[in-house]
Protein backbone atom coordinates (compact mmCIF):
# COMPACT_ATOMS: atom_id res chain seq x y z
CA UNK A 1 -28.85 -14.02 6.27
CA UNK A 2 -30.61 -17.28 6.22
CA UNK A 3 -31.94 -17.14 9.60
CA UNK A 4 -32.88 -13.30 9.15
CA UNK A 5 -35.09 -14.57 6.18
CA UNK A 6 -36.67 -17.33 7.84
CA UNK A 7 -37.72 -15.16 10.69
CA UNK A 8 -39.45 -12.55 8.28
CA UNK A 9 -41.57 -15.30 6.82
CA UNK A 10 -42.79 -16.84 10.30
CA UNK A 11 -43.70 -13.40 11.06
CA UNK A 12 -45.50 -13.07 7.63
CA UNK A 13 -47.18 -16.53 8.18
CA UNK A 14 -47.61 -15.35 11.65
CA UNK A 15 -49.95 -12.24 10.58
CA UNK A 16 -51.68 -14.62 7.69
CA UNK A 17 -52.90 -17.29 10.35
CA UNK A 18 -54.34 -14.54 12.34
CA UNK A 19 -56.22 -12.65 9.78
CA UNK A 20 -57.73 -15.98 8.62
CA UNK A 21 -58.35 -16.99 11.88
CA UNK A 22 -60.90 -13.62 12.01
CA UNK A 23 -62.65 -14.23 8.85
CA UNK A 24 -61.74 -15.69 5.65
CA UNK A 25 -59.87 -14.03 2.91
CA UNK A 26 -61.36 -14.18 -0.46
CA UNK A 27 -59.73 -13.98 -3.77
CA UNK A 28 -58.90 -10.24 -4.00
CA UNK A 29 -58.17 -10.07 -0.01
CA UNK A 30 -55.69 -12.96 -1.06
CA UNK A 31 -53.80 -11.41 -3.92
CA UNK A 32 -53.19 -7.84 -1.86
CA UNK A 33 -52.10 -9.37 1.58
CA UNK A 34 -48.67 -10.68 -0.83
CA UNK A 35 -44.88 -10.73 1.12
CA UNK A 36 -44.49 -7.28 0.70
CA UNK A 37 -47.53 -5.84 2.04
CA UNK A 38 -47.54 -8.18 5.53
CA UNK A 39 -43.83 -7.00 5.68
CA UNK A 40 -44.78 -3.13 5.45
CA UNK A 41 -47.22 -3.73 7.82
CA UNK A 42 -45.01 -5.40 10.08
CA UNK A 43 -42.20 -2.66 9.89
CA UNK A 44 -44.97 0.12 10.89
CA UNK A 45 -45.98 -2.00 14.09
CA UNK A 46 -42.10 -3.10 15.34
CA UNK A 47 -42.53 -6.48 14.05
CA UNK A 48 -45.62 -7.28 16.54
CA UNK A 49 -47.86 -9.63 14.13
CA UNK A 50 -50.52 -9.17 16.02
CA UNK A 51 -51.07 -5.25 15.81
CA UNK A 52 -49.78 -5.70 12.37
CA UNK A 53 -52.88 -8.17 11.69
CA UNK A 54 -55.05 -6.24 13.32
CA UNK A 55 -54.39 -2.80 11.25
CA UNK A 56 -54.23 -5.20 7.91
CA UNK A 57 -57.90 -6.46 8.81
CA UNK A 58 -59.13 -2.43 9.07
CA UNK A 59 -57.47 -1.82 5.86
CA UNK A 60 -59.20 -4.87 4.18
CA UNK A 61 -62.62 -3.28 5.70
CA UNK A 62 -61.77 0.09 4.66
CA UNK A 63 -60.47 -0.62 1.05
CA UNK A 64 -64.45 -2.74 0.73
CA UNK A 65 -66.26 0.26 1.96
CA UNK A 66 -63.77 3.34 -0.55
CA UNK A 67 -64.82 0.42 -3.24
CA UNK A 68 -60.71 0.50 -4.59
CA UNK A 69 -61.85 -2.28 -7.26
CA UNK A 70 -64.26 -0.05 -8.61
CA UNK A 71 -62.15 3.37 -9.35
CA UNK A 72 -61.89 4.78 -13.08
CA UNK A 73 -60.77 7.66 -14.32
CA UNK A 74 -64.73 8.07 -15.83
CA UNK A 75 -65.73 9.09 -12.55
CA UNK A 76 -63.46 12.21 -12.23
CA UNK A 77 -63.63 13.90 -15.42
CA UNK A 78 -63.93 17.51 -13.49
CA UNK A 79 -60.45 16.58 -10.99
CA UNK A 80 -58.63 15.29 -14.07
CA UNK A 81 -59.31 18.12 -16.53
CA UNK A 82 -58.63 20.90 -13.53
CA UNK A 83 -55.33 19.01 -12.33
CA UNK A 84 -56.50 18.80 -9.23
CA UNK A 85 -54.42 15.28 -7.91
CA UNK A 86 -51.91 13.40 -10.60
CA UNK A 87 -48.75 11.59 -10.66
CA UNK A 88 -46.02 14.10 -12.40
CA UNK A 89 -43.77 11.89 -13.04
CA UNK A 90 -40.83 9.67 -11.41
CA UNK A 91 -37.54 10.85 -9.72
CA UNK A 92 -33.99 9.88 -10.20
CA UNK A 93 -35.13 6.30 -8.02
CA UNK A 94 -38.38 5.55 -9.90
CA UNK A 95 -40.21 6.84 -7.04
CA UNK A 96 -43.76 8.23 -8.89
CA UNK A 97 -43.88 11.99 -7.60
CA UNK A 98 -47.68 12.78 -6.60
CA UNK A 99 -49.00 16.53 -6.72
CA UNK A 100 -52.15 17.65 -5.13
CA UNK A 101 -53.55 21.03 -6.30
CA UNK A 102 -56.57 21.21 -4.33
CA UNK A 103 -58.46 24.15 -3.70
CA UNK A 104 -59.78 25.82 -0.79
CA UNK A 105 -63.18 25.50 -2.21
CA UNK A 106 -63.18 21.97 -3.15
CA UNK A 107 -64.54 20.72 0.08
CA UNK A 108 -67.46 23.13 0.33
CA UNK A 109 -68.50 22.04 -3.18
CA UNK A 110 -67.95 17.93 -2.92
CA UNK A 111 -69.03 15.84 -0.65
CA UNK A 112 -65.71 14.35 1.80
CA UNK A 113 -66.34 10.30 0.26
CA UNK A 114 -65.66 12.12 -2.96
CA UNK A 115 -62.37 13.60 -1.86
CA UNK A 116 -61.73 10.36 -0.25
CA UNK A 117 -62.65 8.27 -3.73
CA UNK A 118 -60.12 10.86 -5.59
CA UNK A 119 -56.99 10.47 -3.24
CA UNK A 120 -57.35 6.66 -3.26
CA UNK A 121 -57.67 6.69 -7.19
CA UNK A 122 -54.30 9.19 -7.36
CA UNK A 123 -52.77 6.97 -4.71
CA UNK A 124 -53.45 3.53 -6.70
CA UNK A 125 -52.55 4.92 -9.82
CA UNK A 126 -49.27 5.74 -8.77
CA UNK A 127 -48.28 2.58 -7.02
CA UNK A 128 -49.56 0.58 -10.13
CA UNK A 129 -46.63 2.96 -11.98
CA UNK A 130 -44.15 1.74 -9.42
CA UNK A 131 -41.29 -0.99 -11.16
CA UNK A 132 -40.82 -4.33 -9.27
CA UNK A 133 -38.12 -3.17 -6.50
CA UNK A 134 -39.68 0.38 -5.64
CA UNK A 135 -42.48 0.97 -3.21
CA UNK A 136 -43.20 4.38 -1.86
CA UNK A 137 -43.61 7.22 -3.52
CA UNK A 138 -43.14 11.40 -2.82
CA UNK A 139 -46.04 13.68 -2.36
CA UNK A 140 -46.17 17.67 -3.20
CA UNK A 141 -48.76 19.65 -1.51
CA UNK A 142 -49.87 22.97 -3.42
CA UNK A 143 -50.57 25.13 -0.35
CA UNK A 144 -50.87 28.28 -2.84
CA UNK A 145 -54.31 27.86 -3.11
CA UNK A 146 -55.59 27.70 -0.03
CA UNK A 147 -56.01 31.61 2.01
CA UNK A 148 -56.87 29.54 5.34
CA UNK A 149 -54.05 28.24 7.27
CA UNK A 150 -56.45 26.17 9.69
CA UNK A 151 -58.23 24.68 6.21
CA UNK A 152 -55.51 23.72 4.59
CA UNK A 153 -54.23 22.20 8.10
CA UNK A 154 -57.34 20.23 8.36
CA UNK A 155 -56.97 19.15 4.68
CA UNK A 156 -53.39 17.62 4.95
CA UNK A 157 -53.36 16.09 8.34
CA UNK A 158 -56.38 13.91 7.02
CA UNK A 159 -54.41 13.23 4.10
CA UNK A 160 -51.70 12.09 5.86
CA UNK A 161 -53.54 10.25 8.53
CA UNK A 162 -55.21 7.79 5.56
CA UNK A 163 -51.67 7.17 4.52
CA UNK A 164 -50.48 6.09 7.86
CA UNK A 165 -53.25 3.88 8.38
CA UNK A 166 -54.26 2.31 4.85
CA UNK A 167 -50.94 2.79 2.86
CA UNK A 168 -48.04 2.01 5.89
CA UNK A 169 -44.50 2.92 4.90
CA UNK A 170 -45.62 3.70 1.44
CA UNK A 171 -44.47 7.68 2.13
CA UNK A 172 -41.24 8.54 1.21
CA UNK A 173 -41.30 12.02 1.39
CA UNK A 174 -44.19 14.94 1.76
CA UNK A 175 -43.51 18.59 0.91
CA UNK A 176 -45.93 21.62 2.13
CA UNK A 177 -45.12 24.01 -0.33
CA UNK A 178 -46.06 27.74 -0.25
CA UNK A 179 -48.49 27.50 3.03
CA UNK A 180 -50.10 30.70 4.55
CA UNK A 181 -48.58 32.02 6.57
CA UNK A 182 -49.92 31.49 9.74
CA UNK A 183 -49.51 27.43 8.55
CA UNK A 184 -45.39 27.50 10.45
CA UNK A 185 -47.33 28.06 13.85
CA UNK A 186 -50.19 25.90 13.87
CA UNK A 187 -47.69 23.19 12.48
CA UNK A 188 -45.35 24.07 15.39
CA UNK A 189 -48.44 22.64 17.78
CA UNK A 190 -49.46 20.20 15.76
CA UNK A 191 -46.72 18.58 14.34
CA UNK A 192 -46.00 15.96 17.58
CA UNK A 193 -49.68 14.76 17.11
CA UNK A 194 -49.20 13.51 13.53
CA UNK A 195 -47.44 9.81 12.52
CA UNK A 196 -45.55 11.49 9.76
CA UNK A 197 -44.57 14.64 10.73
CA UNK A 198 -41.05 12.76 10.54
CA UNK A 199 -41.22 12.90 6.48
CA UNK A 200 -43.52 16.10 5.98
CA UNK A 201 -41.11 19.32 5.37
CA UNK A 202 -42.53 22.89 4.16
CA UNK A 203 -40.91 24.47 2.20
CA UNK A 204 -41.36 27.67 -0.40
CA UNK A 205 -40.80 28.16 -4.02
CA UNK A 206 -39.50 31.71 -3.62
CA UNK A 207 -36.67 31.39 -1.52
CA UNK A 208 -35.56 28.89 -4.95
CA UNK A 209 -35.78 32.24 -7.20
CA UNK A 210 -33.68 34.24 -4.79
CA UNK A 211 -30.56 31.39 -5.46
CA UNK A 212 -31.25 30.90 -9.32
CA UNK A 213 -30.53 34.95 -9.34
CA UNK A 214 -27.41 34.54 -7.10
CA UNK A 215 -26.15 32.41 -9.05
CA UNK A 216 -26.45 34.46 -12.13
CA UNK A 217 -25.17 37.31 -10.95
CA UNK A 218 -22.25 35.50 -9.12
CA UNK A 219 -20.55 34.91 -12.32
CA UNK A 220 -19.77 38.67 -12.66
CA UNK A 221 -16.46 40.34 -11.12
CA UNK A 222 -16.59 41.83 -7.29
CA UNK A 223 -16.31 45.38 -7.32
CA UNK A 224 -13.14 45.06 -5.00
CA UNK A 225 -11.57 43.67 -8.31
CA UNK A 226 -12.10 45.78 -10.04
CA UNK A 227 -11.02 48.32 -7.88
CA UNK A 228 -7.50 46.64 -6.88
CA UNK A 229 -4.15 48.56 -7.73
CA UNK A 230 -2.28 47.29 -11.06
CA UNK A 231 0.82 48.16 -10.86
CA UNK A 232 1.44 47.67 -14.81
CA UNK A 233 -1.48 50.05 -15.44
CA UNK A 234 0.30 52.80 -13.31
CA UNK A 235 3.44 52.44 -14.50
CA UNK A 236 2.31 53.05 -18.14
CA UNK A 237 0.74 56.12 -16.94
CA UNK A 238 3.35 57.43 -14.92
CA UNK A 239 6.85 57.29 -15.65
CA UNK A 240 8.51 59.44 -12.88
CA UNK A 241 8.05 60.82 -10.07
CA UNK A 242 5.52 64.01 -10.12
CA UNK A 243 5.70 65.29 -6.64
CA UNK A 244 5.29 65.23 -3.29
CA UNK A 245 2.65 66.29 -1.01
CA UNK A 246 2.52 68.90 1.77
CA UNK A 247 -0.83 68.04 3.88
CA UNK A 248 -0.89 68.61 7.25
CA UNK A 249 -3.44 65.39 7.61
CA UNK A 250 -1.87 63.20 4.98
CA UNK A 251 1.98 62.62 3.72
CA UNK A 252 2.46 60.61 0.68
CA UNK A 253 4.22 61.07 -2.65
CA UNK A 254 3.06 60.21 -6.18
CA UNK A 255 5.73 57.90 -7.96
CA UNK A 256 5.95 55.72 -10.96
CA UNK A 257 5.37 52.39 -8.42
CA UNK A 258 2.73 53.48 -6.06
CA UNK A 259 0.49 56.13 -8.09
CA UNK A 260 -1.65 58.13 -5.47
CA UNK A 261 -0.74 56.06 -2.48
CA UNK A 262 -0.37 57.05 1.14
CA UNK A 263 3.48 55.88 2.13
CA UNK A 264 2.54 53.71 4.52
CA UNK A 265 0.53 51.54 2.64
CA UNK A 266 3.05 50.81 -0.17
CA UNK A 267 3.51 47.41 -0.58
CA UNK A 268 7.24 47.48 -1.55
CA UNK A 269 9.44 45.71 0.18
CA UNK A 270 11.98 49.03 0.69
CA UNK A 271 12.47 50.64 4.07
CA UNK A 272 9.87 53.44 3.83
CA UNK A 273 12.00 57.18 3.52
CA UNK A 274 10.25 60.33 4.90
CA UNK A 275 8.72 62.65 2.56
CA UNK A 276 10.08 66.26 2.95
CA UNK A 277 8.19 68.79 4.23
CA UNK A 278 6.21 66.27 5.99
CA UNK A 279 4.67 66.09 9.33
CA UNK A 280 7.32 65.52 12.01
CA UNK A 281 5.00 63.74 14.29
CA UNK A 282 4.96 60.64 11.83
CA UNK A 283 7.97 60.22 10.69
CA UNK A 284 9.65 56.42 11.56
CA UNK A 285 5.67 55.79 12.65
CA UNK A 286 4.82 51.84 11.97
CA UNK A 287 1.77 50.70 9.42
CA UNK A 288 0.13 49.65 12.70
CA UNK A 289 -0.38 53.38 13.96
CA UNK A 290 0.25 55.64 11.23
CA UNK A 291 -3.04 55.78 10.40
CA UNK A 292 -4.50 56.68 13.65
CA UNK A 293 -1.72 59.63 13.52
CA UNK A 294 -2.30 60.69 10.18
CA UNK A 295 -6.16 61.43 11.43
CA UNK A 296 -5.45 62.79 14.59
CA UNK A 297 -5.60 67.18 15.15
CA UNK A 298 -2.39 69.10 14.81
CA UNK A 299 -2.19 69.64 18.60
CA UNK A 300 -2.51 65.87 19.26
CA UNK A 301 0.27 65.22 16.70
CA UNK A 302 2.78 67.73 17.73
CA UNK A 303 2.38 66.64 21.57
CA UNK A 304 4.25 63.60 21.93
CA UNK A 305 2.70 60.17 22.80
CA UNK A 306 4.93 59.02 25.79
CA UNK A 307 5.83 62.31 27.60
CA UNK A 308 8.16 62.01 30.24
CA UNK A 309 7.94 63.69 33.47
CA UNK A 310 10.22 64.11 36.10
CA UNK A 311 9.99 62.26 39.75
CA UNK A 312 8.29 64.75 42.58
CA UNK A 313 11.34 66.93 44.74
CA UNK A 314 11.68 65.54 47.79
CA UNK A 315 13.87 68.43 49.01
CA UNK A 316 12.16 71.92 49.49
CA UNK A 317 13.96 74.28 47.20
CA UNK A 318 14.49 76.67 50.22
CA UNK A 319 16.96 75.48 53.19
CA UNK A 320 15.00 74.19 56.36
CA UNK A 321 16.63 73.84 59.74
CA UNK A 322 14.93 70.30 60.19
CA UNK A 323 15.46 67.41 58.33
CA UNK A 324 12.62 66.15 55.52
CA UNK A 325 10.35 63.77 56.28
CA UNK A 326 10.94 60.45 55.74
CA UNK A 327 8.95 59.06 53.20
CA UNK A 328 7.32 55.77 53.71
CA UNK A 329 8.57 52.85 51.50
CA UNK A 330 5.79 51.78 48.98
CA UNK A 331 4.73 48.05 50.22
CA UNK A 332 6.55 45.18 48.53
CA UNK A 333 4.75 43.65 45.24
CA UNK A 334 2.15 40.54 46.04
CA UNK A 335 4.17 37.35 44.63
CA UNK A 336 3.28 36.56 41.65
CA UNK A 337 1.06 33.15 42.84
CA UNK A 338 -1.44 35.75 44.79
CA UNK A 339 -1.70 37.91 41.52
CA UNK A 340 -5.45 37.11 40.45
CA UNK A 341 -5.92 37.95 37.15
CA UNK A 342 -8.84 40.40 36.31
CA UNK A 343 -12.15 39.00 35.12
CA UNK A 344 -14.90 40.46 32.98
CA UNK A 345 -17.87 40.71 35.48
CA UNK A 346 -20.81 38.71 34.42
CA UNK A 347 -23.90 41.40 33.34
CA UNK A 348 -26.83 40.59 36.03
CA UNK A 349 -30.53 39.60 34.92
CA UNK A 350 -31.77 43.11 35.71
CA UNK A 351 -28.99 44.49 33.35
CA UNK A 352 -29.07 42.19 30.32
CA UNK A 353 -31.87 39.01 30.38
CA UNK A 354 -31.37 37.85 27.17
CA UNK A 355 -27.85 37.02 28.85
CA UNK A 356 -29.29 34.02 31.33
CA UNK A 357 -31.05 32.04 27.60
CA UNK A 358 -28.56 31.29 24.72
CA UNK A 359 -30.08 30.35 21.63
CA UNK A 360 -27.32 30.15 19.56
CA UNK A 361 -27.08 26.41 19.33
CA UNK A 362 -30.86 26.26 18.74
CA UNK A 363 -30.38 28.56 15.79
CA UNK A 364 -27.66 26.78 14.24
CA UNK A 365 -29.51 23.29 14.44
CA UNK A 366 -32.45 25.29 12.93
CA UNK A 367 -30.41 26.87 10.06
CA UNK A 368 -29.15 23.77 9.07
CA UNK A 369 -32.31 22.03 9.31
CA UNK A 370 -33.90 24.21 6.82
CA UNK A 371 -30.88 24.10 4.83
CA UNK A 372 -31.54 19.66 4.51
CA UNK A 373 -35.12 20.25 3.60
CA UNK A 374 -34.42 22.98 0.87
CA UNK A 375 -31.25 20.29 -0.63
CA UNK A 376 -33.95 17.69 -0.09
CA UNK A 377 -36.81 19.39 -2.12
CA UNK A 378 -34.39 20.45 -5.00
CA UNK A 379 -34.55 17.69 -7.01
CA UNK A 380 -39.00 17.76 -6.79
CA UNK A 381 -38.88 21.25 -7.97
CA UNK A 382 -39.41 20.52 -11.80
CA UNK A 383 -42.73 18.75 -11.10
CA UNK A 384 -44.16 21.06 -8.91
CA UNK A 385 -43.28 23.96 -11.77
CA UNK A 386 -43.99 21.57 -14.93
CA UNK A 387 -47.17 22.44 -16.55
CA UNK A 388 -49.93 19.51 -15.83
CA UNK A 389 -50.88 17.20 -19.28
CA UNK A 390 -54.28 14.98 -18.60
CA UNK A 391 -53.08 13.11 -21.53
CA UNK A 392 -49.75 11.89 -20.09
CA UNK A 393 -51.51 11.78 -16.86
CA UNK A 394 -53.77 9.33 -18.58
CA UNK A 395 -51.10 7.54 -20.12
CA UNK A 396 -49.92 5.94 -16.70
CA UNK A 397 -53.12 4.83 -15.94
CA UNK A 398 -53.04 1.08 -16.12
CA UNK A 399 -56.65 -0.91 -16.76
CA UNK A 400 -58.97 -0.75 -15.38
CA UNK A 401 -58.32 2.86 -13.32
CA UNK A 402 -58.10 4.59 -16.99
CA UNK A 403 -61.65 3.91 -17.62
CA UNK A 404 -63.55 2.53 -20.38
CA UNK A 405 -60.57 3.95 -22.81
CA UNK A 406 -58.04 1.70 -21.32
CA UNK A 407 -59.98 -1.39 -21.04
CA UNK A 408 -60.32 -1.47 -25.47
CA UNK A 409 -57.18 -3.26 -26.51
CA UNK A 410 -54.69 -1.67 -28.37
CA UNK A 411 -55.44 -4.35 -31.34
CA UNK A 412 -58.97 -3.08 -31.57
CA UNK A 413 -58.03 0.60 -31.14
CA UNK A 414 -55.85 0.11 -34.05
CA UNK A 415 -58.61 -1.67 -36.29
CA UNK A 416 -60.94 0.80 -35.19
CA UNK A 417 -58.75 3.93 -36.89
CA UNK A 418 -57.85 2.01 -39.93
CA UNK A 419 -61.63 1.54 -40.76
CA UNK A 420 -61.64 5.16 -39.96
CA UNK A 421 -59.03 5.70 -42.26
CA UNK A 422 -60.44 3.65 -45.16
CA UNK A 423 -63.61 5.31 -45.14
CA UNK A 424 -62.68 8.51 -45.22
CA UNK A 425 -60.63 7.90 -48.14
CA UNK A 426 -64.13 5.96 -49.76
CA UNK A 427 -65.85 9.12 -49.35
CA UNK A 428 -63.44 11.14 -50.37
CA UNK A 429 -63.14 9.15 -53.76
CA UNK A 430 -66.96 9.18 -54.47
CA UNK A 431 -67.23 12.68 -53.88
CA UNK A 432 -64.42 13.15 -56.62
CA UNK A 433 -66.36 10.75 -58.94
CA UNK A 434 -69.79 12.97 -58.59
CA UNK A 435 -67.89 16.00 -59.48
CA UNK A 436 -66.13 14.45 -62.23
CA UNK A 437 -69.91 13.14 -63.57
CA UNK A 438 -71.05 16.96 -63.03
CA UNK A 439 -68.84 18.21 -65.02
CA UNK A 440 -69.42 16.57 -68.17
């Protein structure tokens, strides 16, 4: 354990001495290149420090030229009153839960450095929410708002592509939900192109709906029970036996035990006795084939199943001064090694194509694939339907993201409303006092 941790800090040393080889770190540079960033940089590049150093360096750049020190809330009023990008909440492992409800027409109407500027400020505000041993978070894309499959496409693989570069292992999990849908098939070509297609499932609210109502409706009785024969129900209805029946199609008889049963699907243990009257044909017939008897025609009951038939005359029936014939003896049976047993014959590709490509494994891994990401997205499917609140979306804002608001201390908020308070009450009082005065 020792020597695993002294490895991870010559590595992180290792990537330090290189970036401040390039050009100096300053103060801020300092304080974000900690342990834990190097190391997440390190993990995304295999543990090479020197591709690691060299994607830290175009983060440094990048983070200078989005301005990250300079993001407040003050700046996106319109985003933060439409609910465009906020944190939800946290999930069961204090992971902050990030929902982006961007429109289709967003992009037409704002310029892309102020998209940019947004999804940096929602990123940042959300890992300054994080707690000291968590460090990625979960995104939920809206999809229902976009009518474009090829916009929207554009839209997330550019979100996900400033992840992968400028926030590196940071992702925990990314769901598409409700895409258009032609958004499966350009996925489907796009999907080996893009770093996290690994972590980004898509998934649909709907098909969550259709199990809620299953499960409602599960708690009520099959019709098949309800349907099932009580034998204490029909023996308080029927006492003896009532009669017996003379069908030519059916034979059964109505008793106290089995109340409008065919014979041969009592369950009583008894040896079942012939009805009179009955059908000859099925008398002594087994559970196995009574049924096919009792729906056969009255000529194909009252032949017999196994007719026999006697062996051809080999002797004329009128005398003959020559002997018969000899017949010849029927060839001896193969042994029984040379019996080949017979075989189904395969269908050709003319005859059946389908037969030559079997996608039944494919389908199964594909089934249960979908299955994982629906379990998966379960637990994210309160914050996707909870209603968005700017004020407790502004209440995890930490200074100085929250704006000018934030930055006041709560010491000088709370002087500030007792003044408020105090005169209030002054004016109230010296408006009594005039009327008082008028009065007299």
């Amino acid at each position: 354990m020792e020597k695993k941790q002294g490895k991870e800090r010559e590595r992180i040393e290792t990537v330090l001495k290189i970036l401040k080889k390039q050009v100096p770190l300053t103060m801020k540079q300092e304080k974000y290149c900690n342990d834990a960033c190097v190391e997440r940089f390190l993990k995304a590049k295999g543990d090479n420090a020197k591709k690691a150093a060299k994607q830290l360096r175009a983060a440094l750049c990048w983070r200078e030229s989005v301005g990250t020190d300079r993001l407040i809330a003050d700046e996106f009023s319109e985003e933060l009153a439409g609910g465009f990008a906020y944190v939800a909440g946290h999930d069961d492992e204090a992971r902050p839960v990030v929902v982006f409800r961007i429109k289709q027409e967003y992009p037409k109407t704002h310029s892309q450095k102020l998209f940019v500027r947004l999804l940096v400020f929602t990123l940042e505000v959300a890992i300054s929410s994080m707690s000291r041993f968590v460090d990625q978070f979960v995104v939920l894309f809206d999809a229902s708002f976009f009518r474009s499959a090829s916009a929207f496409l554009s839209f997330l693989m550019g979100t996900l592509k400033i992840i992968y570069d400028y926030y590196p292992c940071r992702l925990h999990k990314a769901f598409v939900i409700d895409a258009p849908s032609l958004f499966s098939y350009l996925w489907k070509g796009v999907r080996p192109f893009v770093e996290l297609s690994a972590v980004t499932v898509a998934v649909s609210s709907l098909d969550f709906d259709d199990s809620l109502e299953d499960a409602v409706f599960g708690s009520y009785p099959t019709r098949t029970a309800s349907l099932r024969f009580d034998r204490a129900a029909a023996g308080a209805t029927a006492s003896a036996r009532v009669g017996v029946s003379k069908s030519s199609r059916f034979s059964f008889t109505v008793s106290h035990l089995d109340s409008l049963k065919p014979w041969y699907l009592s369950t009583s243990t008894a040896t079942p006795r012939a009805a009179p009257n009955a059908s000859p044909s099925i008398v002594g017939a087994s559970p196995l084939n009574a049924r096919s008897f009792s729906f056969a025609s009255p000529a194909a009951r009252s032949a017999p199943r196994f007719a026999w038939s006697p062996a051809p005359r080999s002797i004329p029936s009128t005398p003959c001064k020559f002997p018969p014939p000899k017949q010849p003896k029927p060839p001896p049976p193969p042994p029984p090694q040379q019996q080949q047993q017979l075989r189904t014959r395969r269908p050709s590709f003319l005859q059946s194509p389908a037969a030559l490509f079997s996608f039944r494994k494919e389908a199964h891994a594909a089934q249960s694939r979908e299955e994982r990401e629906r379990e998966s997205f379960l637990p994210y499917l309160g914050f996707h339907r909870r209603p968005y609140d700017e004020m407790v979306y502004r209440a995890k804002m930490r200074p100085p993201l929250g704006g000018l608001i934030s930055i006041i201390s709560p010491h000088l908020k709370q002087r500030q409303q007792q003044q408020m308070r105090r005169n209030a009450i002054n004016i109230h009082h010296h408006q009594h006092l005039k009327m008082q005065t008028l009065n007299y």
